[in-house]
C-alpha atoms as a PDB file:
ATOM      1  CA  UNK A   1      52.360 160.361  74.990  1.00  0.00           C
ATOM      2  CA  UNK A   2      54.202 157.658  72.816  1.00  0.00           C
ATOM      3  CA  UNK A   3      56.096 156.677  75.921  1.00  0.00           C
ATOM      4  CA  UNK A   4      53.077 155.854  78.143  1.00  0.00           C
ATOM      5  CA  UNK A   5      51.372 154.082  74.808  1.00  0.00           C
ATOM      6  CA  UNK A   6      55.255 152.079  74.816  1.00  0.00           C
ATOM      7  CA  UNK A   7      54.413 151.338  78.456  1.00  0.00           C
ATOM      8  CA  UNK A   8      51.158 149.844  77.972  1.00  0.00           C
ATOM      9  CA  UNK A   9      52.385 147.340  75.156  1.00  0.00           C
ATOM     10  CA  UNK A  10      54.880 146.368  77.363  1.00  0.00           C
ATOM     11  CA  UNK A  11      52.362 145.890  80.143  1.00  0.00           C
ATOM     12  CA  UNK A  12      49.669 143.945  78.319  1.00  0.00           C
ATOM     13  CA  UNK A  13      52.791 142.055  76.771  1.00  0.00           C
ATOM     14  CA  UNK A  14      53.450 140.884  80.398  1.00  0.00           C
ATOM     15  CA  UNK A  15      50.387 140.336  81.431  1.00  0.00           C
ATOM     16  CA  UNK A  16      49.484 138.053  78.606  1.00  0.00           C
ATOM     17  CA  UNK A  17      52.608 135.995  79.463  1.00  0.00           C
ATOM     18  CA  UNK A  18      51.526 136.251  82.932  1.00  0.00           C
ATOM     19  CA  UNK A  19      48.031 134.354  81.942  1.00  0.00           C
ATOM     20  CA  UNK A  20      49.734 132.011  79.923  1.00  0.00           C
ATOM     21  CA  UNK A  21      51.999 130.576  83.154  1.00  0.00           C
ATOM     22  CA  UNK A  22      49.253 131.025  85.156  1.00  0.00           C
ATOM     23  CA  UNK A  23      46.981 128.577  83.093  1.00  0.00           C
ATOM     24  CA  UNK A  24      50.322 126.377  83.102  1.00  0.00           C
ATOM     25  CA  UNK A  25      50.826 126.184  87.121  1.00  0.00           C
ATOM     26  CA  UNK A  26      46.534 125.439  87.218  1.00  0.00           C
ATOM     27  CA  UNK A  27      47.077 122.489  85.113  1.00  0.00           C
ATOM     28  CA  UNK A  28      49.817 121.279  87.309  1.00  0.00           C
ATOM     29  CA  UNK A  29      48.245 121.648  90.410  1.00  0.00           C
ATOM     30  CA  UNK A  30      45.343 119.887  88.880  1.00  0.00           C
ATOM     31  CA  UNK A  31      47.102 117.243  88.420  1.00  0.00           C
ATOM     32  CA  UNK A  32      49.091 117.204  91.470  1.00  0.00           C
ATOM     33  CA  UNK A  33      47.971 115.121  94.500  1.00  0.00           C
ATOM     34  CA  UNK A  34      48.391 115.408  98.129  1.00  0.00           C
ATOM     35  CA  UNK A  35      46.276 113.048 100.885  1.00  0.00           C
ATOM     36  CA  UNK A  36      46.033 113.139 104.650  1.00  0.00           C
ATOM     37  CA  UNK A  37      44.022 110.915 106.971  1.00  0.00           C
ATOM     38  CA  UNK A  38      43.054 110.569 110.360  1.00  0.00           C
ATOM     39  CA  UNK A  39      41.610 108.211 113.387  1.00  0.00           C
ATOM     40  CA  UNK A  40      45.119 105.828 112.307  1.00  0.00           C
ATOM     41  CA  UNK A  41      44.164 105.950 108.718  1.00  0.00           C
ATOM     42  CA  UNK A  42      40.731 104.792 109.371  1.00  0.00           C
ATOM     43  CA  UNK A  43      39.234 108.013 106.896  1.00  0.00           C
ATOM     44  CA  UNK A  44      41.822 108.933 103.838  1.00  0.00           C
ATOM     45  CA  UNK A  45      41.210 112.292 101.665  1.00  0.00           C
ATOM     46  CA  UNK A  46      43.175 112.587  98.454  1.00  0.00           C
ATOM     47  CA  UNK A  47      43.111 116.466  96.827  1.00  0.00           C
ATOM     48  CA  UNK A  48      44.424 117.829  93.854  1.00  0.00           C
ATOM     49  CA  UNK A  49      46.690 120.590  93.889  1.00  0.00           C
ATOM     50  CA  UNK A  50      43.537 123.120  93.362  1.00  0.00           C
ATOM     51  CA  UNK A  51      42.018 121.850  96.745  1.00  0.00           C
ATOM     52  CA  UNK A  52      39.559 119.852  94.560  1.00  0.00           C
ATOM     53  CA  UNK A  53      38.691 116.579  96.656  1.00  0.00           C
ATOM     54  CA  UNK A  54      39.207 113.568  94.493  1.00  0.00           C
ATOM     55  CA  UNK A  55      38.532 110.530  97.202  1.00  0.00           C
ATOM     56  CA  UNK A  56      37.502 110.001 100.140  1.00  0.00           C
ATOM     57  CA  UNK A  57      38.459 106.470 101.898  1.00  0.00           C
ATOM     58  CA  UNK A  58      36.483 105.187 105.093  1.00  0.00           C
ATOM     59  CA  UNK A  59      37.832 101.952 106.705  1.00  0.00           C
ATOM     60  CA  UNK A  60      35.075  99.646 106.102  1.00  0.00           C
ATOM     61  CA  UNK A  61      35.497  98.522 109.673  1.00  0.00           C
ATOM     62  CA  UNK A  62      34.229 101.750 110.785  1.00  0.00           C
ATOM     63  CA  UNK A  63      30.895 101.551 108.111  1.00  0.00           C
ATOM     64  CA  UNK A  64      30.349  97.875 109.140  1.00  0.00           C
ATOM     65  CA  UNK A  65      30.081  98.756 113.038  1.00  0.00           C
ATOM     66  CA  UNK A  66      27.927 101.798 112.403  1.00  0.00           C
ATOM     67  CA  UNK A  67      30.246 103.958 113.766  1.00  0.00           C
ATOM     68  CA  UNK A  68      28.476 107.051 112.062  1.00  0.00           C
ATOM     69  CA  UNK A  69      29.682 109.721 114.883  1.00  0.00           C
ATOM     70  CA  UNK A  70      33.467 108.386 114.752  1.00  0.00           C
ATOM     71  CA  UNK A  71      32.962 109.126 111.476  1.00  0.00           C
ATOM     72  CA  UNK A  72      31.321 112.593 111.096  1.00  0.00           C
ATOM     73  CA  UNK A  73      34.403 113.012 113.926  1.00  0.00           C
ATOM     74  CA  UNK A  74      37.395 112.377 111.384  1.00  0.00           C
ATOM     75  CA  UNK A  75      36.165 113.585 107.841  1.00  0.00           C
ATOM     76  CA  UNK A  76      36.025 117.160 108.655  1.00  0.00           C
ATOM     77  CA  UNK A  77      39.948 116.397 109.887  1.00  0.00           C
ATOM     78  CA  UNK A  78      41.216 114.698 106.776  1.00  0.00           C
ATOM     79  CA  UNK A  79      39.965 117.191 104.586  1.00  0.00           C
ATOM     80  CA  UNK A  80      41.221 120.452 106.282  1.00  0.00           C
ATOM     81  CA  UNK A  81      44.501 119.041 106.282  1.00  0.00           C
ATOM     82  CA  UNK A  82      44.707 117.951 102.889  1.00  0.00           C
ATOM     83  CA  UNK A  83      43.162 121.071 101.643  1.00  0.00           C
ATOM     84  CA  UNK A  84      46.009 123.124 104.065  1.00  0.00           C
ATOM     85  CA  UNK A  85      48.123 120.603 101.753  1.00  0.00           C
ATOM     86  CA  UNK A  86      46.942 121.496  98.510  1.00  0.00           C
ATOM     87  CA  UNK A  87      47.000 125.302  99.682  1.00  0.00           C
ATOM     88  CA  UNK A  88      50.724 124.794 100.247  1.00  0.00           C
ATOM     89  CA  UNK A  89      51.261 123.667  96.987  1.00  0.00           C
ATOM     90  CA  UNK A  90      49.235 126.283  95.598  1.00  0.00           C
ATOM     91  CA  UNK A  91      51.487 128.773  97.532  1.00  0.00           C
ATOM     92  CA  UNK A  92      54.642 127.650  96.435  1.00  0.00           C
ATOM     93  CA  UNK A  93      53.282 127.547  92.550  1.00  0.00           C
ATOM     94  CA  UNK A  94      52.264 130.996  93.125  1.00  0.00           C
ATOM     95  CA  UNK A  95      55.819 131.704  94.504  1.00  0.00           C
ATOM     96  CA  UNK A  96      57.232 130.484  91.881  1.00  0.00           C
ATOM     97  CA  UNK A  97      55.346 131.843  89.278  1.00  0.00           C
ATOM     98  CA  UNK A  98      56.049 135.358  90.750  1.00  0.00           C
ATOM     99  CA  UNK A  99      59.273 135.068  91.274  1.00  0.00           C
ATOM    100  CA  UNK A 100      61.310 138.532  90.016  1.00  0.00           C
ATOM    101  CA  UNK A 101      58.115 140.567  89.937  1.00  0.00           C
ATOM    102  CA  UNK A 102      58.508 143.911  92.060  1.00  0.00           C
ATOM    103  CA  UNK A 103      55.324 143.007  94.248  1.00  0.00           C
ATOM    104  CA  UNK A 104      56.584 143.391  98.166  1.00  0.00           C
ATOM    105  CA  UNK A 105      53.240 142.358 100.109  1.00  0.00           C
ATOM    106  CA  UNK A 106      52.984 139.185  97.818  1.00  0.00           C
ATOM    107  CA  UNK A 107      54.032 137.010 100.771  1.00  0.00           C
ATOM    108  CA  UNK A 108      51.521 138.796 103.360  1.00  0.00           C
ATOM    109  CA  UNK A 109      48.894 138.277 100.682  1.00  0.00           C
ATOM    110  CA  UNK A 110      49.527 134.412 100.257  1.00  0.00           C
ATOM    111  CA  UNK A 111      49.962 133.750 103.584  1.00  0.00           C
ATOM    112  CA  UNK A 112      46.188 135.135 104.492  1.00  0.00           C
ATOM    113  CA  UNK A 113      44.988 133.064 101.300  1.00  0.00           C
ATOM    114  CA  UNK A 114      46.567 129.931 102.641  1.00  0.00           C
ATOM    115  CA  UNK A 115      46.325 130.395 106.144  1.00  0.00           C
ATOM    116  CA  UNK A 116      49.796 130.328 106.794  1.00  0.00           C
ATOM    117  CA  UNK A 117      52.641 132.646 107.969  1.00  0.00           C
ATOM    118  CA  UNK A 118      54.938 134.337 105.470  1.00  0.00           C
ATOM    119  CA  UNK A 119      57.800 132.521 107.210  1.00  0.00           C
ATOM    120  CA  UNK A 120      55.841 129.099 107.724  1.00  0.00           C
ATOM    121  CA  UNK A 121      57.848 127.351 104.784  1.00  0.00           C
ATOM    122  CA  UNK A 122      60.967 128.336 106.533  1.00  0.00           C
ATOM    123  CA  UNK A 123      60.053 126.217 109.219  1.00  0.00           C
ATOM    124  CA  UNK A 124      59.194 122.772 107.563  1.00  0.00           C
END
């Protein structure tokens, strides 16, 4: 009984420490940023590491000739792949932060919370 009670200090112990890095990596990817644009640079999105969308930039050209559809077109672009951005990040923070801990499916899990493959980093 004293062993199992041993067992669940040492758990909560590592959880605790767990929660404290965890608040640590959320503060850096907070104030991590990654952009992306499209249509040449014409619409700019800027995201913080949690996928948080900071700014949005439209080239004023684009406002000025009333190009409303062209620009409708390109948001929805910019911000999936800064937000695939910022999921990387996240990914590799997570990595990271798990690094050492006996979880073997930790990779499959990330990968279907990103979007990504397991191997995907591999490749860039």
């Amino acid at each position: 009984m004293f062993k199992e009670l041993g067992n669940l200090a040492s758990l909560l112990r590592h959880a605790q420490q767990f929660s404290g890095k965890m608040e640590a990596v959320n503060s850096r990817l907070k104030s991590e940023r990654v952009t992306s644009n499209t249509g040449g640079g014409m619409v700019e999105v800027e995201v913080n590491g949690l996928g948080e969308i900071l700014r949005v930039t439209i080239d004023p050209v684009l406002v000025e000739k009333g190009e409303r559809e062209m620009i409708e077109d390109l948001l929805p672009g910019a911000i999936n792949q800064a937000v695939t951005k910022a999921r990387q990040l996240h990914l590799e923070a997570m990595s990271s932060l798990t690094e050492g801990l006996p979880m073997p499916a930790l990779s499959d899990i990330m990968a279907k919370m990103t979007g990504s493959r397991p191997d995907d980093a591999d490749e860039q």
